[in-house]
PDB file of N, CA and C in Angstrom:
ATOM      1  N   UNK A   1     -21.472   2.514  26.363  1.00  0.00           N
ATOM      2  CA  UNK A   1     -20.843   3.118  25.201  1.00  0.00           C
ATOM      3  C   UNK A   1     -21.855   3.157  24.069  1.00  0.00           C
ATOM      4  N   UNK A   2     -21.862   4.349  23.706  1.00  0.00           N
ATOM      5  CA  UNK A   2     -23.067   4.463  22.702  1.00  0.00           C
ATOM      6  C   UNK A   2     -22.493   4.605  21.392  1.00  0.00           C
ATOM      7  N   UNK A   3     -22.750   3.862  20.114  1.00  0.00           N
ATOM      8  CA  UNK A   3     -22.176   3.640  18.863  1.00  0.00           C
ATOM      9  C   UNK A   3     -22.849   3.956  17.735  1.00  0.00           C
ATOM     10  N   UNK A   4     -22.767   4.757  16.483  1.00  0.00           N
ATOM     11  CA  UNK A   4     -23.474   4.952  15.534  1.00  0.00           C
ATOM     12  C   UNK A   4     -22.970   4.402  14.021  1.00  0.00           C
ATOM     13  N   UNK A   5     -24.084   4.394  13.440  1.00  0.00           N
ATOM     14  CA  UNK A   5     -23.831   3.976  12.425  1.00  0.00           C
ATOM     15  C   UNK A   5     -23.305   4.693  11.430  1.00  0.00           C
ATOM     16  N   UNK A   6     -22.397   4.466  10.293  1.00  0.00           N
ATOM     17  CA  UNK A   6     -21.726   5.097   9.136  1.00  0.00           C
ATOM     18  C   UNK A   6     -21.427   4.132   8.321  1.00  0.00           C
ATOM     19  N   UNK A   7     -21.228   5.158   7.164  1.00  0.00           N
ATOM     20  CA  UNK A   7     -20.496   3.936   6.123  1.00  0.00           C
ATOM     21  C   UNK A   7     -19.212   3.765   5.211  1.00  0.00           C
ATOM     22  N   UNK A   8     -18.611   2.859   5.853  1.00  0.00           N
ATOM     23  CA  UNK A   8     -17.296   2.927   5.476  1.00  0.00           C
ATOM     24  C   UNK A   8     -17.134   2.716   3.930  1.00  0.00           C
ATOM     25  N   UNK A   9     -16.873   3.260   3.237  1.00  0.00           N
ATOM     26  CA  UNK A   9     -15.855   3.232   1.193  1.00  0.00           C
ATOM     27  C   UNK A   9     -14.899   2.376   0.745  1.00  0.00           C
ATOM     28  N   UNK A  10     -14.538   1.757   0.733  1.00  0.00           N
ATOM     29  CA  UNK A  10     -13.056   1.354   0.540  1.00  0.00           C
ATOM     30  C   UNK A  10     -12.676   1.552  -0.814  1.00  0.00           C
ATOM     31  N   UNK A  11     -11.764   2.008  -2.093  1.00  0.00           N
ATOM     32  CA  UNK A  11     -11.611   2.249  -2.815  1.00  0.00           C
ATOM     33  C   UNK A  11     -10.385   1.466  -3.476  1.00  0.00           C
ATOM     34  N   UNK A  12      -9.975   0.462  -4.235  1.00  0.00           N
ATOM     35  CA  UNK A  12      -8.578   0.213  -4.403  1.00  0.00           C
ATOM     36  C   UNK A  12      -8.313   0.542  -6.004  1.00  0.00           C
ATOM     37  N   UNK A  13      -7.742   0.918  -5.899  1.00  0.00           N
ATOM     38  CA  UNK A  13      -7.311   1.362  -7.196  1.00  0.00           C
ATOM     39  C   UNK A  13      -5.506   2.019  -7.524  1.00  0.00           C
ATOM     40  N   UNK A  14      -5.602   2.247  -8.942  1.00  0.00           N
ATOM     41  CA  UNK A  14      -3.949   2.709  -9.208  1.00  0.00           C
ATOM     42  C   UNK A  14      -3.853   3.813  -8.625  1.00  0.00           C
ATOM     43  N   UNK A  15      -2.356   3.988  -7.965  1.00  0.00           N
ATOM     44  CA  UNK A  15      -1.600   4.757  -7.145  1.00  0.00           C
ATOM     45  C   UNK A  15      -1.859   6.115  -8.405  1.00  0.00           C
ATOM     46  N   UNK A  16      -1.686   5.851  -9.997  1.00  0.00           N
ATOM     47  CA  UNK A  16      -1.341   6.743 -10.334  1.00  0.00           C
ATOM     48  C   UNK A  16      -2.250   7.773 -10.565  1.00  0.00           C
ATOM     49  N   UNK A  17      -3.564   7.469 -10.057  1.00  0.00           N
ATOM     50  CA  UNK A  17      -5.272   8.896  -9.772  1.00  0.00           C
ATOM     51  C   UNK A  17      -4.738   9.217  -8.861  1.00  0.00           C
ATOM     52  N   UNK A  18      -4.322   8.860  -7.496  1.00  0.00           N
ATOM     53  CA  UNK A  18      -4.463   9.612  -6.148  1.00  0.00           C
ATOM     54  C   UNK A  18      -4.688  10.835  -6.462  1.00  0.00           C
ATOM     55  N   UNK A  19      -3.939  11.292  -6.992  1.00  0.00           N
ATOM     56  CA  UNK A  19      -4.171  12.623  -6.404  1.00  0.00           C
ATOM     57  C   UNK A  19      -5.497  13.582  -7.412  1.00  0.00           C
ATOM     58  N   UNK A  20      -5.756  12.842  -8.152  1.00  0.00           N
ATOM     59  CA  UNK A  20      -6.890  13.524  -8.301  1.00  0.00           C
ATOM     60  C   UNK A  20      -8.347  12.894  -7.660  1.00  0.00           C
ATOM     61  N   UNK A  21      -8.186  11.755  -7.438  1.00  0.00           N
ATOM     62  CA  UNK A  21      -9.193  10.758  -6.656  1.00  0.00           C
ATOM     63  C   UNK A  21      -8.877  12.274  -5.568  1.00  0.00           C
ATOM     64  N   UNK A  22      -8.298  12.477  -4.852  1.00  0.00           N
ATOM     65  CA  UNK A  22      -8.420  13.270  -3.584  1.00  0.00           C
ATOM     66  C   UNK A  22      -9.160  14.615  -4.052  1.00  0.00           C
ATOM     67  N   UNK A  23      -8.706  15.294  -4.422  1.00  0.00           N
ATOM     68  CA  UNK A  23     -10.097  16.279  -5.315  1.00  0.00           C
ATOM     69  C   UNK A  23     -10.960  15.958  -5.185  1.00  0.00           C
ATOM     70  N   UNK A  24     -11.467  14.872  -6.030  1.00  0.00           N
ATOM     71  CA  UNK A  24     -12.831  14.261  -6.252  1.00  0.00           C
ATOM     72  C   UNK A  24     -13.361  14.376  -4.799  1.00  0.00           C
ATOM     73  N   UNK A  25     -12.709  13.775  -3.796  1.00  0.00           N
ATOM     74  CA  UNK A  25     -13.297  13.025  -2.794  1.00  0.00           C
ATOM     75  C   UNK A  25     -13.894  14.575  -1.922  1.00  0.00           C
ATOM     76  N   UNK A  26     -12.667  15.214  -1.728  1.00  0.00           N
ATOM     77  CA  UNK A  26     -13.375  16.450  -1.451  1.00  0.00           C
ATOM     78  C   UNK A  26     -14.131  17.557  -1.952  1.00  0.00           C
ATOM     79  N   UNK A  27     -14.504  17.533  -3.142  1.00  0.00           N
ATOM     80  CA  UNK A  27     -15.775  17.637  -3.627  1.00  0.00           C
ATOM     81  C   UNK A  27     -16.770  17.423  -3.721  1.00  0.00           C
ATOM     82  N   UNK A  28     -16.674  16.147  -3.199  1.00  0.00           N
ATOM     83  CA  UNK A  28     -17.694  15.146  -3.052  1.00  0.00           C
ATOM     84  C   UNK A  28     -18.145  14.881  -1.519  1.00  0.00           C
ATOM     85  N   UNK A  29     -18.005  15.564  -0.798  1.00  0.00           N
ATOM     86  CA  UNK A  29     -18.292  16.064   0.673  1.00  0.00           C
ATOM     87  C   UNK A  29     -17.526  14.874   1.704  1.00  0.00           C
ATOM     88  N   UNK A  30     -16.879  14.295   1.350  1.00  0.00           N
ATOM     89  CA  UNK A  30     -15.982  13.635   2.399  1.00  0.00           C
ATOM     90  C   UNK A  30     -15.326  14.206   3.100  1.00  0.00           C
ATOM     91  N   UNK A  31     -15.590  13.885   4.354  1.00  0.00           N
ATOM     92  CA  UNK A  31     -14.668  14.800   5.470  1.00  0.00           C
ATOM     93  C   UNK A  31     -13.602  14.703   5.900  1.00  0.00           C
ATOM     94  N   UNK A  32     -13.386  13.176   5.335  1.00  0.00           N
ATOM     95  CA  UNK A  32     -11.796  12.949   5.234  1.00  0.00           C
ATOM     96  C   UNK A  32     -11.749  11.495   4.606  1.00  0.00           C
ATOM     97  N   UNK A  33     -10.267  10.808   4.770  1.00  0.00           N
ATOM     98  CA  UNK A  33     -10.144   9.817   4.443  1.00  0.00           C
ATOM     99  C   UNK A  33      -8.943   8.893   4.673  1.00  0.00           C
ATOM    100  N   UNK A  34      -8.660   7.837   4.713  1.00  0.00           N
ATOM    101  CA  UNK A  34      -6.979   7.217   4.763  1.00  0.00           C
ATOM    102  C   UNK A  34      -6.344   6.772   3.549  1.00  0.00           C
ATOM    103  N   UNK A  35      -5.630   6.616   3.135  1.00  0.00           N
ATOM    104  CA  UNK A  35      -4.565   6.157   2.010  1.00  0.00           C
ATOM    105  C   UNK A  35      -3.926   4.896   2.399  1.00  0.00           C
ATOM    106  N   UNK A  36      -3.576   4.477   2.105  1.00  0.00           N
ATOM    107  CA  UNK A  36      -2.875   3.385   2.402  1.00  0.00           C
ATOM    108  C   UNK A  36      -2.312   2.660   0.607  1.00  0.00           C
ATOM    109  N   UNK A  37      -0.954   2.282   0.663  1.00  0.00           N
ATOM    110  CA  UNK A  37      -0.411   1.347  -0.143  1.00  0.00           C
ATOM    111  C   UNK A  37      -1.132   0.031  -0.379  1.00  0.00           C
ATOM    112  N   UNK A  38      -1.055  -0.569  -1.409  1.00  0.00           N
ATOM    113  CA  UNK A  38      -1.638  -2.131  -1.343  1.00  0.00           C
ATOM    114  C   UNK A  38      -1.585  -2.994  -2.488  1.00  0.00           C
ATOM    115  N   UNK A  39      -1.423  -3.948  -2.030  1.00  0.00           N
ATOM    116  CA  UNK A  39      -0.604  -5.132  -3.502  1.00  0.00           C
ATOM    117  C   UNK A  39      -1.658  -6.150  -3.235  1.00  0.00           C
ATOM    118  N   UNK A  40      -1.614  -6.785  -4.155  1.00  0.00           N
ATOM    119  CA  UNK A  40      -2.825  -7.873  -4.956  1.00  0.00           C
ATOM    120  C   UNK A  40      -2.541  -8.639  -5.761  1.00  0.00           C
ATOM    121  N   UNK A  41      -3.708  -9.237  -6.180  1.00  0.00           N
ATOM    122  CA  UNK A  41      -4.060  -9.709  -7.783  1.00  0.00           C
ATOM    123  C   UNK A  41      -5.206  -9.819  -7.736  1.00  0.00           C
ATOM    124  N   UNK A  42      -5.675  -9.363  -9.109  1.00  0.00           N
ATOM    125  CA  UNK A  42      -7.236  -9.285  -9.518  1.00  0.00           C
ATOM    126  C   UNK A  42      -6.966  -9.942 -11.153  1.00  0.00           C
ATOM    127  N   UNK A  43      -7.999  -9.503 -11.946  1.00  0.00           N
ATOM    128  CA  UNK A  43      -8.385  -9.682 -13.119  1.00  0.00           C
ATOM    129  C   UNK A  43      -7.552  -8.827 -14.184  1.00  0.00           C
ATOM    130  N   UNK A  44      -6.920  -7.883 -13.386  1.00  0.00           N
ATOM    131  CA  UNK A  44      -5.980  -7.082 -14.312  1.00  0.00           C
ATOM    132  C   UNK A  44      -4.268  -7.667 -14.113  1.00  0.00           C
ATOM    133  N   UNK A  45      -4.313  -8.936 -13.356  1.00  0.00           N
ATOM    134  CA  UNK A  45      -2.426  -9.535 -13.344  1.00  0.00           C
ATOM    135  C   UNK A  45      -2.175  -8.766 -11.445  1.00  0.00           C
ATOM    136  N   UNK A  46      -1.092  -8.757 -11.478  1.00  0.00           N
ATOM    137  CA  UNK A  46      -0.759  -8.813 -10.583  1.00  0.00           C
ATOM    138  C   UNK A  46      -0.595  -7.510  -9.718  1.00  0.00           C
ATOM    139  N   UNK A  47      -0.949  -6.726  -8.947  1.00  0.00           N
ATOM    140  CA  UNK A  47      -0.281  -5.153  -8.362  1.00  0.00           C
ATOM    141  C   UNK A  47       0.753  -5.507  -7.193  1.00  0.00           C
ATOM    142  N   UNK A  48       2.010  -5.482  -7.587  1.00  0.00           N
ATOM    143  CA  UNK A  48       2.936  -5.663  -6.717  1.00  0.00           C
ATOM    144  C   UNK A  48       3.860  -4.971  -5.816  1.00  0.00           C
ATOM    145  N   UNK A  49       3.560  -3.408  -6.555  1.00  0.00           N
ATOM    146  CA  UNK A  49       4.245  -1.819  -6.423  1.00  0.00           C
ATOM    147  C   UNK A  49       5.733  -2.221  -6.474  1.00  0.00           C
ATOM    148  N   UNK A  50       6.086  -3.223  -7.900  1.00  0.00           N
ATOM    149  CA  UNK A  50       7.436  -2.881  -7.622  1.00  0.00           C
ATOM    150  C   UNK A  50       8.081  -1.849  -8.534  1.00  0.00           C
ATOM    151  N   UNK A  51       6.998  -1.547  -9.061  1.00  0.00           N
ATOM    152  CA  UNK A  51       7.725  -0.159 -10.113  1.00  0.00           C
ATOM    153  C   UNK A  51       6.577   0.992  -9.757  1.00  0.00           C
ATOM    154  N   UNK A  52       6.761   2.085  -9.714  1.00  0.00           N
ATOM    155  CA  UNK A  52       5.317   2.733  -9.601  1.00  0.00           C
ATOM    156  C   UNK A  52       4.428   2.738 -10.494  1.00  0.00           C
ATOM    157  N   UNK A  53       4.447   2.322 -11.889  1.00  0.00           N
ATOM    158  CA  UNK A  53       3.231   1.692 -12.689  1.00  0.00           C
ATOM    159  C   UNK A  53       2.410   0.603 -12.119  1.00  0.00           C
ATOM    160  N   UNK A  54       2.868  -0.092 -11.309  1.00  0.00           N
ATOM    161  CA  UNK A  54       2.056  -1.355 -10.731  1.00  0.00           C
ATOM    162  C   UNK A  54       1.484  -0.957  -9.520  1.00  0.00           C
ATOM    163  N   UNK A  55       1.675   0.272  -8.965  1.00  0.00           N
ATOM    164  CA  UNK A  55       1.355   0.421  -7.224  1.00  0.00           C
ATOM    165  C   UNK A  55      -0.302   0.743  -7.295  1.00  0.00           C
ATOM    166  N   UNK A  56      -0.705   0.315  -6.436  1.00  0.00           N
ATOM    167  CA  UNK A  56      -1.988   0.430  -5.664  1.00  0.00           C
ATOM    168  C   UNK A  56      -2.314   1.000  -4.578  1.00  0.00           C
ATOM    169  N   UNK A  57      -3.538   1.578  -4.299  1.00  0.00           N
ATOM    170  CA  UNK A  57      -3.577   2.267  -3.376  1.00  0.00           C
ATOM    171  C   UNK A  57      -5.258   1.901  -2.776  1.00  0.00           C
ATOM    172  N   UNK A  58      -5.338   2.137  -1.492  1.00  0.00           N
ATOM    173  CA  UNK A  58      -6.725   1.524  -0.866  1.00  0.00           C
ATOM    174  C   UNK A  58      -6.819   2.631   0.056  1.00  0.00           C
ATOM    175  N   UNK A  59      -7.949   3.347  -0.507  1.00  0.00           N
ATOM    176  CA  UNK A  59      -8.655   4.412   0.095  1.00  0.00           C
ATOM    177  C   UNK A  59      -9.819   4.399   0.986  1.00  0.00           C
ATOM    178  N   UNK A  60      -9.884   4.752   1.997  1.00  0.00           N
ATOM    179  CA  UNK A  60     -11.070   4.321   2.979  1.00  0.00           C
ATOM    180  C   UNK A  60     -12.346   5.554   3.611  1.00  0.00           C
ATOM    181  N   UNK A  61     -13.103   5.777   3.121  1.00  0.00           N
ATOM    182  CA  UNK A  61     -13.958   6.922   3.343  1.00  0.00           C
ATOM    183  C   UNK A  61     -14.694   6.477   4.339  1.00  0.00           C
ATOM    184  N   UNK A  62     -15.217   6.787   5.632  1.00  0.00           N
ATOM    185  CA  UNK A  62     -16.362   6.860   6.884  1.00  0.00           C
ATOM    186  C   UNK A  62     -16.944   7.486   6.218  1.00  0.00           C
ATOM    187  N   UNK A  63     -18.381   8.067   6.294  1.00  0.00           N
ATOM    188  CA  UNK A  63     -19.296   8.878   6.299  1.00  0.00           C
ATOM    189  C   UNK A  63     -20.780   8.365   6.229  1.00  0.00           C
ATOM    190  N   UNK A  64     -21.410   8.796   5.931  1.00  0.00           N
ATOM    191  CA  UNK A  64     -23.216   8.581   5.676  1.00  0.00           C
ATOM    192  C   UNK A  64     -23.550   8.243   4.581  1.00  0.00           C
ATOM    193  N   UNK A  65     -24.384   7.046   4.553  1.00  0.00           N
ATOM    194  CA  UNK A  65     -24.574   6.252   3.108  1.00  0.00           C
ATOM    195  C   UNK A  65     -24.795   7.208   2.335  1.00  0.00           C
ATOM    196  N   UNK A  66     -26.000   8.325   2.259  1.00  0.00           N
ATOM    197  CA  UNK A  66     -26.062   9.203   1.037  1.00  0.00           C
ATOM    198  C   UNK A  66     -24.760   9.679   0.544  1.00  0.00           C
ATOM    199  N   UNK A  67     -23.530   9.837   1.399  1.00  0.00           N
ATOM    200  CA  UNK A  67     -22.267  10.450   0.518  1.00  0.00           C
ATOM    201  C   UNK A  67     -21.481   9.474   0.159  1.00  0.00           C
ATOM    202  N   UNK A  68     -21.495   8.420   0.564  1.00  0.00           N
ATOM    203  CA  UNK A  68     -20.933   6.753  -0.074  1.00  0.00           C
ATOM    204  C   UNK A  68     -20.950   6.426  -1.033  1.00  0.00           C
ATOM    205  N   UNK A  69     -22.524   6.724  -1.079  1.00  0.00           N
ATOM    206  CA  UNK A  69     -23.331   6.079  -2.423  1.00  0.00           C
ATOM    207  C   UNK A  69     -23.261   7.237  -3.863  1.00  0.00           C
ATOM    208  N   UNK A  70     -23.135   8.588  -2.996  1.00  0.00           N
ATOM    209  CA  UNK A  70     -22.957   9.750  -4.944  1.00  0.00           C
ATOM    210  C   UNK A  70     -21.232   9.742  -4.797  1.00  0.00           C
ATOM    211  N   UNK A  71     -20.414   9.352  -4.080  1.00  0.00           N
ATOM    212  CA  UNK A  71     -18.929   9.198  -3.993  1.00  0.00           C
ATOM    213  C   UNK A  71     -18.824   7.742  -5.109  1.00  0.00           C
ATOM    214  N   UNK A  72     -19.246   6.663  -4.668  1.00  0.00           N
ATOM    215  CA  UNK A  72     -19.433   5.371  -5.764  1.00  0.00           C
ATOM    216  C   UNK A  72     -19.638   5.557  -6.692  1.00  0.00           C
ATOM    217  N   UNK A  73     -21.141   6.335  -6.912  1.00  0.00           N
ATOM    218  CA  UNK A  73     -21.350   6.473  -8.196  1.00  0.00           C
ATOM    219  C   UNK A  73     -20.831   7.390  -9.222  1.00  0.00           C
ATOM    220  N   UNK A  74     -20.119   8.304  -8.180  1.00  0.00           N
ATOM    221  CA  UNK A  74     -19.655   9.000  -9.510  1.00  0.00           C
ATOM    222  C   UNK A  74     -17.988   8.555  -9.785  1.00  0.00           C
ATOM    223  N   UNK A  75     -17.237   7.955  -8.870  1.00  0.00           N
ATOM    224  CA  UNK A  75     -16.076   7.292  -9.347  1.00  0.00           C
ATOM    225  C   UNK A  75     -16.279   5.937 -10.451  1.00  0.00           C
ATOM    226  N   UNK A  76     -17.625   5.295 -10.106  1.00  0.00           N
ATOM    227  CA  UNK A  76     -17.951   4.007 -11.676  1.00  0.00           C
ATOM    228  C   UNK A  76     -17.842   4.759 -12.282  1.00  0.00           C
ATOM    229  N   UNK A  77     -18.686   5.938 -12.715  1.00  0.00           N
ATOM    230  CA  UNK A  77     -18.877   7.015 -14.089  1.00  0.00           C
ATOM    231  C   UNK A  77     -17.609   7.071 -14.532  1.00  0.00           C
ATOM    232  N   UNK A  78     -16.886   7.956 -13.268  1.00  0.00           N
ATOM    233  CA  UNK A  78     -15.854   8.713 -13.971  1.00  0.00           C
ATOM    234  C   UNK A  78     -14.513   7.369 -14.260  1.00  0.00           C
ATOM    235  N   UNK A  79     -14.404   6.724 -13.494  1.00  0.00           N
ATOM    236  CA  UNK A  79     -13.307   6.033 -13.459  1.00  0.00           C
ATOM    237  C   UNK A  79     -12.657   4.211 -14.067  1.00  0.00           C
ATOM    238  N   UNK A  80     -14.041   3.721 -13.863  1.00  0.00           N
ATOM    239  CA  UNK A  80     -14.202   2.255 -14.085  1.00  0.00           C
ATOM    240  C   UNK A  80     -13.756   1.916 -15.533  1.00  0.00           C
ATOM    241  N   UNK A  81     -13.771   2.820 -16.113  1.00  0.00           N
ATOM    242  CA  UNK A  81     -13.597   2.428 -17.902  1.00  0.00           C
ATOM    243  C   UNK A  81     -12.506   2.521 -18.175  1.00  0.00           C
ATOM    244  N   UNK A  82     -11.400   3.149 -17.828  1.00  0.00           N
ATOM    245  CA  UNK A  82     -10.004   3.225 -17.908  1.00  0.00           C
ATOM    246  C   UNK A  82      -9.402   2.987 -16.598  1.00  0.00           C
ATOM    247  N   UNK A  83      -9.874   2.806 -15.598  1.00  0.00           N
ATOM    248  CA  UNK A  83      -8.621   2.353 -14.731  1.00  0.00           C
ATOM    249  C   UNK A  83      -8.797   0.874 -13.799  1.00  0.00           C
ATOM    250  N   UNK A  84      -8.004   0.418 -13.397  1.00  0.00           N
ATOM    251  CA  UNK A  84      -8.372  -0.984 -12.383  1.00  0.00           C
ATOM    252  C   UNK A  84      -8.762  -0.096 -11.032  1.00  0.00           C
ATOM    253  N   UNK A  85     -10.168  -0.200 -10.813  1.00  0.00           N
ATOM    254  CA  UNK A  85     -10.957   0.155  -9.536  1.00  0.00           C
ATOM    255  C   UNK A  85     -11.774  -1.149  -9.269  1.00  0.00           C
ATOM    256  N   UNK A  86     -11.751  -0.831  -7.784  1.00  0.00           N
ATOM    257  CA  UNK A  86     -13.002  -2.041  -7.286  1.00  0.00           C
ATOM    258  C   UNK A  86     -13.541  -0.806  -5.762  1.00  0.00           C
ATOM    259  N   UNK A  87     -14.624  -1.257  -5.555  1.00  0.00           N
ATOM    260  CA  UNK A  87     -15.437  -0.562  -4.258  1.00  0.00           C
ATOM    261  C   UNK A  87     -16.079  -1.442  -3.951  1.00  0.00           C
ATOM    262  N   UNK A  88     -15.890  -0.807  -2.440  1.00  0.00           N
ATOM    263  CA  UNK A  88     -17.127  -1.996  -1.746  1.00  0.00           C
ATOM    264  C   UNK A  88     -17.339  -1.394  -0.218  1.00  0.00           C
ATOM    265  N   UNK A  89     -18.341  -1.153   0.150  1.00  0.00           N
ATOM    266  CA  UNK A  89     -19.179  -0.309   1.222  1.00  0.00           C
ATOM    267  C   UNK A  89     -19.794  -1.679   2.368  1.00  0.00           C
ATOM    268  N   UNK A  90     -19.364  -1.089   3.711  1.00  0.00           N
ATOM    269  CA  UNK A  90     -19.707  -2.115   4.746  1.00  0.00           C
ATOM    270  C   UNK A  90     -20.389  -0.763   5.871  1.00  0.00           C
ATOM    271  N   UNK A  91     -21.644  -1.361   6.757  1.00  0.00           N
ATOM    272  CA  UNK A  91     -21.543  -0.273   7.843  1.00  0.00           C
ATOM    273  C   UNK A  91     -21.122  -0.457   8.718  1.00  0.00           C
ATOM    274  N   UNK A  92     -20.225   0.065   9.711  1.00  0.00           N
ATOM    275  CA  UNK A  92     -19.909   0.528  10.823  1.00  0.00           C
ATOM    276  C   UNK A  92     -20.242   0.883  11.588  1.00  0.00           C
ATOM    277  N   UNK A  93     -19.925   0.752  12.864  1.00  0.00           N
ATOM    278  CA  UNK A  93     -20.276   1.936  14.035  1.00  0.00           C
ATOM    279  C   UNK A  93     -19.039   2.778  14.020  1.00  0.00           C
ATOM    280  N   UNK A  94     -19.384   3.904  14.743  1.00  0.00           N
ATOM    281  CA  UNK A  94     -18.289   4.663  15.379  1.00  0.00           C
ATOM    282  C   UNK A  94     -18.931   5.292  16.526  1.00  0.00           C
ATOM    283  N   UNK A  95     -17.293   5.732  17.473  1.00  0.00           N
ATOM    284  CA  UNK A  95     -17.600   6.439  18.638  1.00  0.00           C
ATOM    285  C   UNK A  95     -17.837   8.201  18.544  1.00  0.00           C
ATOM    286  N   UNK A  96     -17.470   8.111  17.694  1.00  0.00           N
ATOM    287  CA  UNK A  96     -17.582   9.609  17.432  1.00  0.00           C
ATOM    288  C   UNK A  96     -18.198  10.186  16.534  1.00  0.00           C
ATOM    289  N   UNK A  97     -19.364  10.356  16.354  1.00  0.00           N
ATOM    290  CA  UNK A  97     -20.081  10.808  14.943  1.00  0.00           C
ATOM    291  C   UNK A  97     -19.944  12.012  14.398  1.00  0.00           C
ATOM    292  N   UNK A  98     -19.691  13.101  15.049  1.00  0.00           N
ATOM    293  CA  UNK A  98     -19.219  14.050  14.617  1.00  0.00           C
ATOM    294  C   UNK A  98     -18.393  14.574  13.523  1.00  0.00           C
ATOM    295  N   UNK A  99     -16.871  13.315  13.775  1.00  0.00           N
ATOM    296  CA  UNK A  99     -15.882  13.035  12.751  1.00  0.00           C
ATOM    297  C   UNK A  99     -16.339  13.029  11.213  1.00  0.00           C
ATOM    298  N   UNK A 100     -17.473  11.859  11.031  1.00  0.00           N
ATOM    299  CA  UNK A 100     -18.150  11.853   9.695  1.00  0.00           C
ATOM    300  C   UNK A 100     -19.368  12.183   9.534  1.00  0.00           C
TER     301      UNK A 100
END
């Protein structure tokens, strides 16, 4: 089984960007991505999603470090100053490289 390398995004942040975080992302040459719900606590109190002001969301990008890395950097720019974001990039293999 032959495996390649990529690099996975993870994004957590407020439910209430999604949908422009998704814009972004496909602008930003991502070929796709997952969504997922997600509750915490960080430095900003608690994200519990029990009202939709508190919900969180954890976004997961595959692709190739060069699109990881101008996807990161331009969500710090655009986003870090007004909203609770955190990122953090691990590599992977995958079976299918094509996908990303």
């Amino acid at each position: 089984m032959q495996s390649h390398t990529r690099r996975l995004l993870t994004v957590i942040t407020e439910a209430a960007v999604e949908s422009i975080l998704v814009r972004d992302l496909d602008q930003l040459n991502a070929h796709g991505y997952t969504i997922t719900d997600a509750r915490g606590k960080g430095n900003r109190g608690v994200r519990d999603a029990g009202w939709e002001a508190s919900s969180n969301i954890r976004i997961e990008v595959v692709c190739d470090a060069e699109t990881a890395e101008a996807i990161a950097a331009y969500l710090q720019e655009h986003y870090y100053a007004d909203y609770a974001m955190i990122l953090f990039m691990s590599d992977i293999e995958v079976l299918r490289p094509t996908k990303f």
